[in-house]
N, C-alpha and C. Protein backbone atom coordinates (compact mmCIF):
# COMPACT_ATOMS: atom_id res chain seq x y z
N UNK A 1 3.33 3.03 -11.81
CA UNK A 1 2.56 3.97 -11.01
C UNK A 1 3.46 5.15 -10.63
N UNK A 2 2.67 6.15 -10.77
CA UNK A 2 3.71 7.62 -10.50
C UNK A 2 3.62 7.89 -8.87
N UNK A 3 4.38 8.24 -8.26
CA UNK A 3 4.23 8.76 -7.11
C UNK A 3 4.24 9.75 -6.62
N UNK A 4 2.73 10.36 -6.33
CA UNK A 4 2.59 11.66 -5.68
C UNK A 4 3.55 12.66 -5.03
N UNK A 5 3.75 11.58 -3.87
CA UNK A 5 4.92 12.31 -3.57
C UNK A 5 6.59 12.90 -4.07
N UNK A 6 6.45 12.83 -5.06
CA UNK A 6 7.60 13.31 -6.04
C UNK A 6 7.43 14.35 -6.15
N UNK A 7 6.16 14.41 -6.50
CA UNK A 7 5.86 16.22 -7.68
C UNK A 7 4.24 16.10 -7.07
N UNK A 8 3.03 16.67 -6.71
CA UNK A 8 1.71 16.41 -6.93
C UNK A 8 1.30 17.48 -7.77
N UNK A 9 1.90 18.35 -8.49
CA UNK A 9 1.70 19.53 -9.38
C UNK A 9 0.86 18.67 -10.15
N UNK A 10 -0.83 19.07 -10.46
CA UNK A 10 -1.81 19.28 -11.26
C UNK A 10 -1.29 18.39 -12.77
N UNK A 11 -0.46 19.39 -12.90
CA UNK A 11 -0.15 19.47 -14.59
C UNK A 11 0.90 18.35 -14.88
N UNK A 12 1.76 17.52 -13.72
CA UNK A 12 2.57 16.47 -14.41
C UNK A 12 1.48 15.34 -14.07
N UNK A 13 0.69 15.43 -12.61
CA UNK A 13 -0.33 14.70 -12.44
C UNK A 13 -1.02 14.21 -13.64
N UNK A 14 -1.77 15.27 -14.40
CA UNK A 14 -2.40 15.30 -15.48
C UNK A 14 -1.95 14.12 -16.81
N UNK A 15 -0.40 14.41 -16.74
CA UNK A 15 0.39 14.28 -18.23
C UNK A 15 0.69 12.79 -17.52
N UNK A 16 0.82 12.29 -16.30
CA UNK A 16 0.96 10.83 -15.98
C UNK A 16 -0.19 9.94 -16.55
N UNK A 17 -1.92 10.76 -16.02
CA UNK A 17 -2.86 10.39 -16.20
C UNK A 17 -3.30 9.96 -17.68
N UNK A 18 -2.47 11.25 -18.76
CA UNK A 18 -2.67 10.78 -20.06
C UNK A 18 -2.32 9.74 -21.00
N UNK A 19 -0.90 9.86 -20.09
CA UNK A 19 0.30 8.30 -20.43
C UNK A 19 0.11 7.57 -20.14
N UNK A 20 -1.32 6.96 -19.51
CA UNK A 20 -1.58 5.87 -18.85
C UNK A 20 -1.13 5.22 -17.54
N UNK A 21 -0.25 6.14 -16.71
CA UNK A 21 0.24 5.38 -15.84
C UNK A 21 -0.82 5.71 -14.19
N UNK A 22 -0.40 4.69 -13.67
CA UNK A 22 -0.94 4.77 -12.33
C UNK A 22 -0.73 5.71 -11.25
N UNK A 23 -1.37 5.67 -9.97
CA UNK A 23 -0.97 6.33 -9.23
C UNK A 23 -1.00 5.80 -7.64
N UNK A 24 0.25 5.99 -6.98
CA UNK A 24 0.58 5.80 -5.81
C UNK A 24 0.90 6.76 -4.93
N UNK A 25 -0.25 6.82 -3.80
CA UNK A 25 -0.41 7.78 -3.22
C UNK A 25 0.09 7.56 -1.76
N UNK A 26 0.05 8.14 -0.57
CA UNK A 26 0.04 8.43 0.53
C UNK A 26 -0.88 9.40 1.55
N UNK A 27 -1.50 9.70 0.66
CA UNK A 27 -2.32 10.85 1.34
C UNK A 27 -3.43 11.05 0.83
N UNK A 28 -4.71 11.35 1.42
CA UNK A 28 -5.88 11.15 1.17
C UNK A 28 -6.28 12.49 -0.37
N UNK A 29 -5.32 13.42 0.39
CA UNK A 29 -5.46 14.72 -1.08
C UNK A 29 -4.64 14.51 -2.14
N UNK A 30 -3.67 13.42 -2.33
CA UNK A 30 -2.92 12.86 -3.34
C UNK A 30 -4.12 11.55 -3.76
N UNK A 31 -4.63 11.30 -3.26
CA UNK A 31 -5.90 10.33 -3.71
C UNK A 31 -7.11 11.28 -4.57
N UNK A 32 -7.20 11.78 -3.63
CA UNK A 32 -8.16 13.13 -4.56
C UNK A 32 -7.47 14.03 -5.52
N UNK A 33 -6.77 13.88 -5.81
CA UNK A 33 -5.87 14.86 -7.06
C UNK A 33 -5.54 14.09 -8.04
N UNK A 34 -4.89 12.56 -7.46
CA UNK A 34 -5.41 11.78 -8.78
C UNK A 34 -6.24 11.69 -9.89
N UNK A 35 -7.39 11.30 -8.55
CA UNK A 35 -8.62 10.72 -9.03
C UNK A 35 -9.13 12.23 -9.97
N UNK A 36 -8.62 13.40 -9.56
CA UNK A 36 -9.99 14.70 -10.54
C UNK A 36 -8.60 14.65 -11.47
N UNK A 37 -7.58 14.47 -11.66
CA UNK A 37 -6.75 14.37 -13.08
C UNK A 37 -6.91 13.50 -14.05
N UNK A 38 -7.74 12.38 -13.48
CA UNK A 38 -7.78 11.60 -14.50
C UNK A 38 -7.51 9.64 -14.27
N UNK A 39 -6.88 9.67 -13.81
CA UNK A 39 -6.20 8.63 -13.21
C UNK A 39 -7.34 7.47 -12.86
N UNK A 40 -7.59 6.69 -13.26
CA UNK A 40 -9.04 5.85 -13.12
C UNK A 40 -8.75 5.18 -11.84
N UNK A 41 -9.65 4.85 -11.03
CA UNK A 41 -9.78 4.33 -9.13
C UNK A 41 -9.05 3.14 -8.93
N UNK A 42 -8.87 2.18 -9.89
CA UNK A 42 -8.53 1.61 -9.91
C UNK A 42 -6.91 0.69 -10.11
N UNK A 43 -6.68 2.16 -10.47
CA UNK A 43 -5.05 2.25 -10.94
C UNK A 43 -4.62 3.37 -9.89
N UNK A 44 -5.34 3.20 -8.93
CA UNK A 44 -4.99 4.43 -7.67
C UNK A 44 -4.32 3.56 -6.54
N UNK A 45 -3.32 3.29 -5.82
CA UNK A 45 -3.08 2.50 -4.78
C UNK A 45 -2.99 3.87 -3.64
N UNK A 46 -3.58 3.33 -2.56
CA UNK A 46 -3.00 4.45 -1.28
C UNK A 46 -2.38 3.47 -0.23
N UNK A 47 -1.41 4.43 -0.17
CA UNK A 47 -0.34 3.76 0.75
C UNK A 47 -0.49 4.34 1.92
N UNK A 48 0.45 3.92 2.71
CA UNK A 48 1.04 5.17 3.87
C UNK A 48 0.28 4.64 4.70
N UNK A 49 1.14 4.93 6.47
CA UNK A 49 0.83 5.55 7.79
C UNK A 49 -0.25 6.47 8.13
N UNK A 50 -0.77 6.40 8.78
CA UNK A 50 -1.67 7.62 9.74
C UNK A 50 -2.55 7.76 8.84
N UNK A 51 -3.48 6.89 8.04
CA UNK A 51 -4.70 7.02 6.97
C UNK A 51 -5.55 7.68 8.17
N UNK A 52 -6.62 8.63 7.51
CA UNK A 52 -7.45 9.30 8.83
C UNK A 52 -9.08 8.59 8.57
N UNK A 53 -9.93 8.06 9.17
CA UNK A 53 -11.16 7.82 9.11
C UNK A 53 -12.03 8.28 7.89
N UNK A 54 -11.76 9.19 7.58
CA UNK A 54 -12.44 10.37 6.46
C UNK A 54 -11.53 9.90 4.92
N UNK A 55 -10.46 9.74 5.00
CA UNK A 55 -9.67 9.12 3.41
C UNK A 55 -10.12 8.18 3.32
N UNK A 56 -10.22 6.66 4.37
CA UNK A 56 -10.43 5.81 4.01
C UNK A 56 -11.51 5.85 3.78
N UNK A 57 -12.59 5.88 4.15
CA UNK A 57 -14.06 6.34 3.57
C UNK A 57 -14.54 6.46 2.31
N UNK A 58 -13.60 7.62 2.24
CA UNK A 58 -13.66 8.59 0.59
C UNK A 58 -12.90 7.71 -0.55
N UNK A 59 -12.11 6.80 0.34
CA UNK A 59 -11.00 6.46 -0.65
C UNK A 59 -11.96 4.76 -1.14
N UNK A 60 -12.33 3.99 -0.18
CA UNK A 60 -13.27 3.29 -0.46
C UNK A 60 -14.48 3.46 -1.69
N UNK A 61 -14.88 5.08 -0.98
CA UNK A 61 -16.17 5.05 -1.80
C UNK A 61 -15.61 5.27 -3.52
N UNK A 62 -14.78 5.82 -3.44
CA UNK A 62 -14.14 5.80 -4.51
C UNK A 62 -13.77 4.80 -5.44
N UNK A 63 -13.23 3.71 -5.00
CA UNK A 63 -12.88 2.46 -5.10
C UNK A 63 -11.69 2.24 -5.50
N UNK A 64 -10.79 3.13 -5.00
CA UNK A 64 -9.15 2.61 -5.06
C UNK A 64 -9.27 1.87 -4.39
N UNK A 65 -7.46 1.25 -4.63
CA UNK A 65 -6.85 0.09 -3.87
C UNK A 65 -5.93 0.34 -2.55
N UNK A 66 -6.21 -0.13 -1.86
CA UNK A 66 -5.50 0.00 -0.47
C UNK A 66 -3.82 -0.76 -0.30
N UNK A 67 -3.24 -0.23 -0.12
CA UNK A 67 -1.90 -0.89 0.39
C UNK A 67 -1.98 -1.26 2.15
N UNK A 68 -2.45 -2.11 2.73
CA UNK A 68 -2.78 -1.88 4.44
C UNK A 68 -1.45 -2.23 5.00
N UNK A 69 -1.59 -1.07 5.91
CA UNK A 69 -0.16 -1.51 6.67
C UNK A 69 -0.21 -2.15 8.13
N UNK A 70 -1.34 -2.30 8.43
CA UNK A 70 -1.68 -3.31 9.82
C UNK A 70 -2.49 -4.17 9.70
N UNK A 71 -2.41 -5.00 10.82
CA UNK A 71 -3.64 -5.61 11.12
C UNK A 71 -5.12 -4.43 11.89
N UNK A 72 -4.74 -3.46 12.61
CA UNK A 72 -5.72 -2.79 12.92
C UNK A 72 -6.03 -2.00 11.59
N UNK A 73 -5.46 -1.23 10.73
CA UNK A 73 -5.93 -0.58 9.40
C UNK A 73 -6.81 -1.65 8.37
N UNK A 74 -6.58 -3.15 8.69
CA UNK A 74 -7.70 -4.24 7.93
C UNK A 74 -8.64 -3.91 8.41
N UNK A 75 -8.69 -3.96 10.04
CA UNK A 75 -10.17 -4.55 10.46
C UNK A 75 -10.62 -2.91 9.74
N UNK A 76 -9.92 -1.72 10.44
CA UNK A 76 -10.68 -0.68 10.04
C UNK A 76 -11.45 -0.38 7.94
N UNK A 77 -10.66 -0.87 7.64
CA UNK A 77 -11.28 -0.90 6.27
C UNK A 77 -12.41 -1.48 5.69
N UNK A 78 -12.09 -3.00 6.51
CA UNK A 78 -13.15 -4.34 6.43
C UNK A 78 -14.73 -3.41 7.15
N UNK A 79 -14.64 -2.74 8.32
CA UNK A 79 -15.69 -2.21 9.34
C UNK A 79 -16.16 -1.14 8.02
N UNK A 80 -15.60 -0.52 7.28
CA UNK A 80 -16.25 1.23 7.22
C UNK A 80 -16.65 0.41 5.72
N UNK A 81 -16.33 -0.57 4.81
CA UNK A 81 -16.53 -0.97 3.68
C UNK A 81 -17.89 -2.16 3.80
N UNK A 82 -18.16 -2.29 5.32
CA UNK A 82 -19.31 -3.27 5.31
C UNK A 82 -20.18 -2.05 5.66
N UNK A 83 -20.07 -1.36 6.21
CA UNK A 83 -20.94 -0.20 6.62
C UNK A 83 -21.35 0.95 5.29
N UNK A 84 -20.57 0.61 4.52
CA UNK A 84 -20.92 1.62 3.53
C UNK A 84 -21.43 0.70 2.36
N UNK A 85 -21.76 -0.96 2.43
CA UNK A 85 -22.17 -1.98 2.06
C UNK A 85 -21.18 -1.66 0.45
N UNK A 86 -19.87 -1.86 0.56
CA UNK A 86 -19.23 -1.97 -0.41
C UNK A 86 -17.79 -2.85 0.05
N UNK A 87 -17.23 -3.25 -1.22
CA UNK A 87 -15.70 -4.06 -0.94
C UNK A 87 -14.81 -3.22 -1.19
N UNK A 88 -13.99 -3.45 -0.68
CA UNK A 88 -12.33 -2.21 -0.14
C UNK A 88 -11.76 -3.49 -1.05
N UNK A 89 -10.64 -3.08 -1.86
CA UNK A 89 -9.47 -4.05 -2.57
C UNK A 89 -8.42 -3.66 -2.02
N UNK A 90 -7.70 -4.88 -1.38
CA UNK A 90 -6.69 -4.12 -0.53
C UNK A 90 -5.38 -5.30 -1.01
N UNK A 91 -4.38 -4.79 -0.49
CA UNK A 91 -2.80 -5.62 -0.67
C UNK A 91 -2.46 -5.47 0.67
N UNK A 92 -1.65 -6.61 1.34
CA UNK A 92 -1.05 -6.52 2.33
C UNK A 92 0.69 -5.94 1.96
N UNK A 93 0.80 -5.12 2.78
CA UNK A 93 2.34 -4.19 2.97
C UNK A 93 2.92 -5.37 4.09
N UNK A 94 3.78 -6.00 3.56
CA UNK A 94 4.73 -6.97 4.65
C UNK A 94 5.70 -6.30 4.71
N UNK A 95 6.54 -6.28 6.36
CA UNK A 95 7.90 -5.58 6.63
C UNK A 95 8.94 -7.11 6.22
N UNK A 96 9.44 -6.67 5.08
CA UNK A 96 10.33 -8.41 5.18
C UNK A 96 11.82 -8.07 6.08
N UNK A 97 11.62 -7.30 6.57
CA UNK A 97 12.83 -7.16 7.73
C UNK A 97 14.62 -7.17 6.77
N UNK A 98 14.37 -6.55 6.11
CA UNK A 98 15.37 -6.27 4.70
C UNK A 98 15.68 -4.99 4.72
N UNK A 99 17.13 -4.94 5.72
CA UNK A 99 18.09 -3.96 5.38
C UNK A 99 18.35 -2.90 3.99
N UNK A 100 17.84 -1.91 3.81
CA UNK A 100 18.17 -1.21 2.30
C UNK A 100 19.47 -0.62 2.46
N UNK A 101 19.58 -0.54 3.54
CA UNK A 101 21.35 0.24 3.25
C UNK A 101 21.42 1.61 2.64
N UNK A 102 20.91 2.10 3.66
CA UNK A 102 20.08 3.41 2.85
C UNK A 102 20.99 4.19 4.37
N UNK A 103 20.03 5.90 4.03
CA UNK A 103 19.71 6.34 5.05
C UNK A 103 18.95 6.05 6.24
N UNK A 104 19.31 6.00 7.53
CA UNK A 104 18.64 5.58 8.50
C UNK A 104 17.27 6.28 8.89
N UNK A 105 16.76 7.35 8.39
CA UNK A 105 15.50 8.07 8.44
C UNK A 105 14.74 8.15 7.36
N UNK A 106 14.95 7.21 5.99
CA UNK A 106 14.01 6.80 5.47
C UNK A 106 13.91 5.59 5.14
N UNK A 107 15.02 4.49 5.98
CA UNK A 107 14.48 3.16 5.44
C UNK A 107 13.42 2.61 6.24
N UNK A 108 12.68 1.29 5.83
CA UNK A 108 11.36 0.99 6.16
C UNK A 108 11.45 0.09 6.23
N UNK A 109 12.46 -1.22 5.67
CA UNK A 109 12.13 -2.31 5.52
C UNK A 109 12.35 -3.34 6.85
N UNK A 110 12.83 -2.78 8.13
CA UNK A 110 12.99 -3.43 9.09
C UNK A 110 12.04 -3.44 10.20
N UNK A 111 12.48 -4.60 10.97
CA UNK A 111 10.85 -4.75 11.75
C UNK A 111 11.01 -3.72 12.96
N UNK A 112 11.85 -2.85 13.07
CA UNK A 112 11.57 -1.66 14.08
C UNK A 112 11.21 -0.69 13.23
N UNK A 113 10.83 -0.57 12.41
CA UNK A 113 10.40 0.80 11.68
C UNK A 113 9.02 0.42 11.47
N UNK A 114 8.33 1.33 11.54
CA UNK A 114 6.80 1.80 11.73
C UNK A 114 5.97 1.46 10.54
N UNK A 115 6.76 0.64 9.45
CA UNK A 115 5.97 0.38 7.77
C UNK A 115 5.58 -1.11 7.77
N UNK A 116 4.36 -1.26 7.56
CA UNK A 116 4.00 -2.83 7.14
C UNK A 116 3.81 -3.76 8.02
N UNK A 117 2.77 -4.85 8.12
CA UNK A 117 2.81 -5.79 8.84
C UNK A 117 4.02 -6.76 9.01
N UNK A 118 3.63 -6.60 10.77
CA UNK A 118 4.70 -7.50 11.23
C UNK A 118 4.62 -8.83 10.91
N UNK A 119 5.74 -10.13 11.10
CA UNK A 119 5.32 -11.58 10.70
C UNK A 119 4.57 -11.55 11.83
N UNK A 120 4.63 -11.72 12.93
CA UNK A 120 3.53 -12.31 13.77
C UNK A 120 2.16 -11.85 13.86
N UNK A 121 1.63 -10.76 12.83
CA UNK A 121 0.67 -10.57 12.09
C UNK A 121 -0.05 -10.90 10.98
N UNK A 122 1.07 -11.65 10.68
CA UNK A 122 0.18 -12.27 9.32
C UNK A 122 -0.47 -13.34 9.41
N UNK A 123 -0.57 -14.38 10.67
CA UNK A 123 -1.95 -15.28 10.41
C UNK A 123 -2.66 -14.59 11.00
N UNK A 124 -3.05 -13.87 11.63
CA UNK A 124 -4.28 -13.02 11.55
C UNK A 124 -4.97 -12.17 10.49
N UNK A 125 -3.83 -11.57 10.06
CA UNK A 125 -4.91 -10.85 8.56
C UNK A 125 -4.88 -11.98 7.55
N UNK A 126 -4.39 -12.95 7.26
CA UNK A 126 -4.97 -14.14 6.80
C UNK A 126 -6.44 -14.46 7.33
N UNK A 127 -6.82 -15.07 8.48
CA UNK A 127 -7.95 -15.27 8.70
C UNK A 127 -8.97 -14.32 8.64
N UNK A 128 -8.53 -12.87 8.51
CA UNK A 128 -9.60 -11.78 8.40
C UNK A 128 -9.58 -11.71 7.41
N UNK A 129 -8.69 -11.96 6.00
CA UNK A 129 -9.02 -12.00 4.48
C UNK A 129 -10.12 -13.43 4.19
N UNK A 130 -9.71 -14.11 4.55
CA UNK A 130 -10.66 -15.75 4.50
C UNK A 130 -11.79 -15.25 5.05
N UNK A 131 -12.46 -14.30 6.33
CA UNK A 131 -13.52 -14.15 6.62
C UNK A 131 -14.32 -13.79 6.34
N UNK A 132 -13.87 -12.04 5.88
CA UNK A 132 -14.36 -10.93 5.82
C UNK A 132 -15.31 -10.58 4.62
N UNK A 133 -16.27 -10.09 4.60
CA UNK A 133 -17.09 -10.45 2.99
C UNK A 133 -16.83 -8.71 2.84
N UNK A 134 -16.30 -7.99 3.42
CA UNK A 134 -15.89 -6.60 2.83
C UNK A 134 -14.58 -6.57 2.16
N UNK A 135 -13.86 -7.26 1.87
CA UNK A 135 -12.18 -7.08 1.53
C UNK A 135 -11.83 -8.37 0.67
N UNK A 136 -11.57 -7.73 -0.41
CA UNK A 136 -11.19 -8.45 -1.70
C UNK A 136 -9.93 -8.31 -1.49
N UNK A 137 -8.90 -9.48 -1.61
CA UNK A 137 -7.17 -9.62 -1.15
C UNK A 137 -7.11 -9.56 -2.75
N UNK A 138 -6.06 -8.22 -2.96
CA UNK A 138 -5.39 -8.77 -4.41
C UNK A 138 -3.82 -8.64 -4.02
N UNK A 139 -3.02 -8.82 -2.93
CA UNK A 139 -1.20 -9.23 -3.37
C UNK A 139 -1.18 -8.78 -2.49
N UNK A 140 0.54 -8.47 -2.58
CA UNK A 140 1.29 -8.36 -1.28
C UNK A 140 1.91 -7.38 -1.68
N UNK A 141 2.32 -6.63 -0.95
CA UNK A 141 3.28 -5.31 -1.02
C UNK A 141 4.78 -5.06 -0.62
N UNK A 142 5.38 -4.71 -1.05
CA UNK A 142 6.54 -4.02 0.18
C UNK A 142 7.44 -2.99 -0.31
N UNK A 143 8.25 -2.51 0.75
CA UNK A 143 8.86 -1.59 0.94
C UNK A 143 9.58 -1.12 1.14
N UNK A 144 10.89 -0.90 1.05
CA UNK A 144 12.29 -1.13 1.85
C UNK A 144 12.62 0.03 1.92
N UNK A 145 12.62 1.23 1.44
CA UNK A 145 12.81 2.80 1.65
C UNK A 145 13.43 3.02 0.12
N UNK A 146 14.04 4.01 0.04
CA UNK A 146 14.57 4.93 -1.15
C UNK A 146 16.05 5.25 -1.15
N UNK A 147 16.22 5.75 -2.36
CA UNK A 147 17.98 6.12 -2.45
C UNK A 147 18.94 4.94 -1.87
N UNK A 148 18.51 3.31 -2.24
CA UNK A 148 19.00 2.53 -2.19
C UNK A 148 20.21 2.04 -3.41
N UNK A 149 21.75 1.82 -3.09
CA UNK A 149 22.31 1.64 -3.82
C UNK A 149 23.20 0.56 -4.41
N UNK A 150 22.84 0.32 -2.94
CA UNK A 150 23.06 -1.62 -2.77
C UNK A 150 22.20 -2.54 -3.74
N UNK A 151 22.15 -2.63 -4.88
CA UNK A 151 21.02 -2.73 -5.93
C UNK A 151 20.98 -4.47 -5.54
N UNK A 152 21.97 -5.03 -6.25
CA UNK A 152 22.52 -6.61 -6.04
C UNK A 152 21.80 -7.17 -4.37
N UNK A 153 22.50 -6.81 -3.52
CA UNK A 153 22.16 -7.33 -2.85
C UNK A 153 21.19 -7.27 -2.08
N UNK A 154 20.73 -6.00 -1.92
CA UNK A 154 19.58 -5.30 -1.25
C UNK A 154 18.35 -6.18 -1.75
N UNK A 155 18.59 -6.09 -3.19
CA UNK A 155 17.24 -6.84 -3.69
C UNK A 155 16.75 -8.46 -3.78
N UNK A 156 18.05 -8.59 -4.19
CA UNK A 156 18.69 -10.47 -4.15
C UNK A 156 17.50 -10.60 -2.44
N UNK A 157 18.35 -10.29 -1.65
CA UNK A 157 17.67 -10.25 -0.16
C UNK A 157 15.97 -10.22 -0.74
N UNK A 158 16.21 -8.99 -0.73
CA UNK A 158 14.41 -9.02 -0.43
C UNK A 158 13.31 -9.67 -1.76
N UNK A 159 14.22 -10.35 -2.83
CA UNK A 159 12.96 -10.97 -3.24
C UNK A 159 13.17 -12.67 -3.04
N UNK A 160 14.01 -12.99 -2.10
CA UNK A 160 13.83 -14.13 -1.53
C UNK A 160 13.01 -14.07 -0.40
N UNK A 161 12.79 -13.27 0.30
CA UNK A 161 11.99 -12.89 1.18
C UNK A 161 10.56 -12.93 0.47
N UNK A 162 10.33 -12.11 -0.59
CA UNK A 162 9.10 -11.99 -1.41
C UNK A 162 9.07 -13.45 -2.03
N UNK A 163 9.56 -14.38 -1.79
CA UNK A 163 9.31 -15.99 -2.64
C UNK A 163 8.66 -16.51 -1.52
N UNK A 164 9.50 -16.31 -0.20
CA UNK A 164 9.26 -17.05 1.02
C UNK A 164 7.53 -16.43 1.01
N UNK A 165 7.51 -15.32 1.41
CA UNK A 165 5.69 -14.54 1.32
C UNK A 165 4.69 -15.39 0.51
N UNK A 166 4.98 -15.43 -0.59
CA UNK A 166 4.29 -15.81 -1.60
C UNK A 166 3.74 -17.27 -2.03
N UNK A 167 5.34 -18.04 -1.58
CA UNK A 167 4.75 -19.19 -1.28
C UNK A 167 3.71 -19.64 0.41
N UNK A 168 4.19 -18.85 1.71
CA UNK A 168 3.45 -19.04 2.33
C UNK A 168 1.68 -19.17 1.97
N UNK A 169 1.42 -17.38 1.77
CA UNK A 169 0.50 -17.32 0.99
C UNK A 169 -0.24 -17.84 0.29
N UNK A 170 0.06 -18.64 -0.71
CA UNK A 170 -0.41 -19.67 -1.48
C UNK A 170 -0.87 -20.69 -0.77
């Protein structure tokens, strides 16, 4: 999946769309620039913080895939996708509390930074995935930030973390 936020210029947009690759967005007009380049709804993930009432909507009716980063951004998806009598496909974004060893103003992966459900959130959006007849669960997400160089260990870390998830999950 290409990420918007790299470049959203039209024309590499376009040339991603032709190569078949996906798209990962953050923003409701990186969802819509996708989607008119080409990029089929389904190979659209939207990510990100501060989704506004009006993307998720659009982004629903659309039928991309959601990356949710709360338990309040579920219920809100689950609410506007029963109301618009359609299913939202969503992934849960877990914070696995995994140091990137990065810069301190763009890493994400720790549980004081503002990205992804917390653990003491996740049996709750568990029981709202088991409930909810608006929200189709397809995986789990995560995130640890960028310009990580700690490759070995950074990752070693966090996909034991992603085993621990997964088997919970299951």
């Amino acid at each position: 999946h290409y990420a918007l936020k790299a470049n959203p210029d039209e024309r590499i947009v376009a040339m991603m769309a032709a190569a078949g690759f996906g798209a990962d967005c953050v923003s409701g007009g990186e969802v819509a620039l996708a989607a008119k380049q080409g990029i089929p709804a389904d190979r659209i993930f939207y990510a990100g913080v501060g989704k506004t009432d009006r993307e998720i909507r659009e982004s629903i009716d659309l039928g991309v895939r959601f990356n949710v980063e709360s338990l309040e951004e579920l219920y809100v998806v689950n609410a506007f996708a029963g109301e618009m009598g359609k299913k939202a496909r969503v992934s849960l974004r877990l914070n696995p509390n995994v140091d990137g060893r990065t810069l301190k103003y763009i890493t994400s992966g720790l549980h004081n930074n503002k990205f992804g459900l917390p653990p003491h959130d996740v049996d709750s959006a568990i029981e709202m995935l088991k409930t909810s007849g608006n929200i189709v669960f397809e995986g789990l997400h995560f995130h640890i930030g960028s310009q990580i160089t700690s490759v070995n260990k950074v990752f070693g870390e966090l996909c034991g973390k992603v085993r621990e998830a997964v088997r919970y999950f299951e």
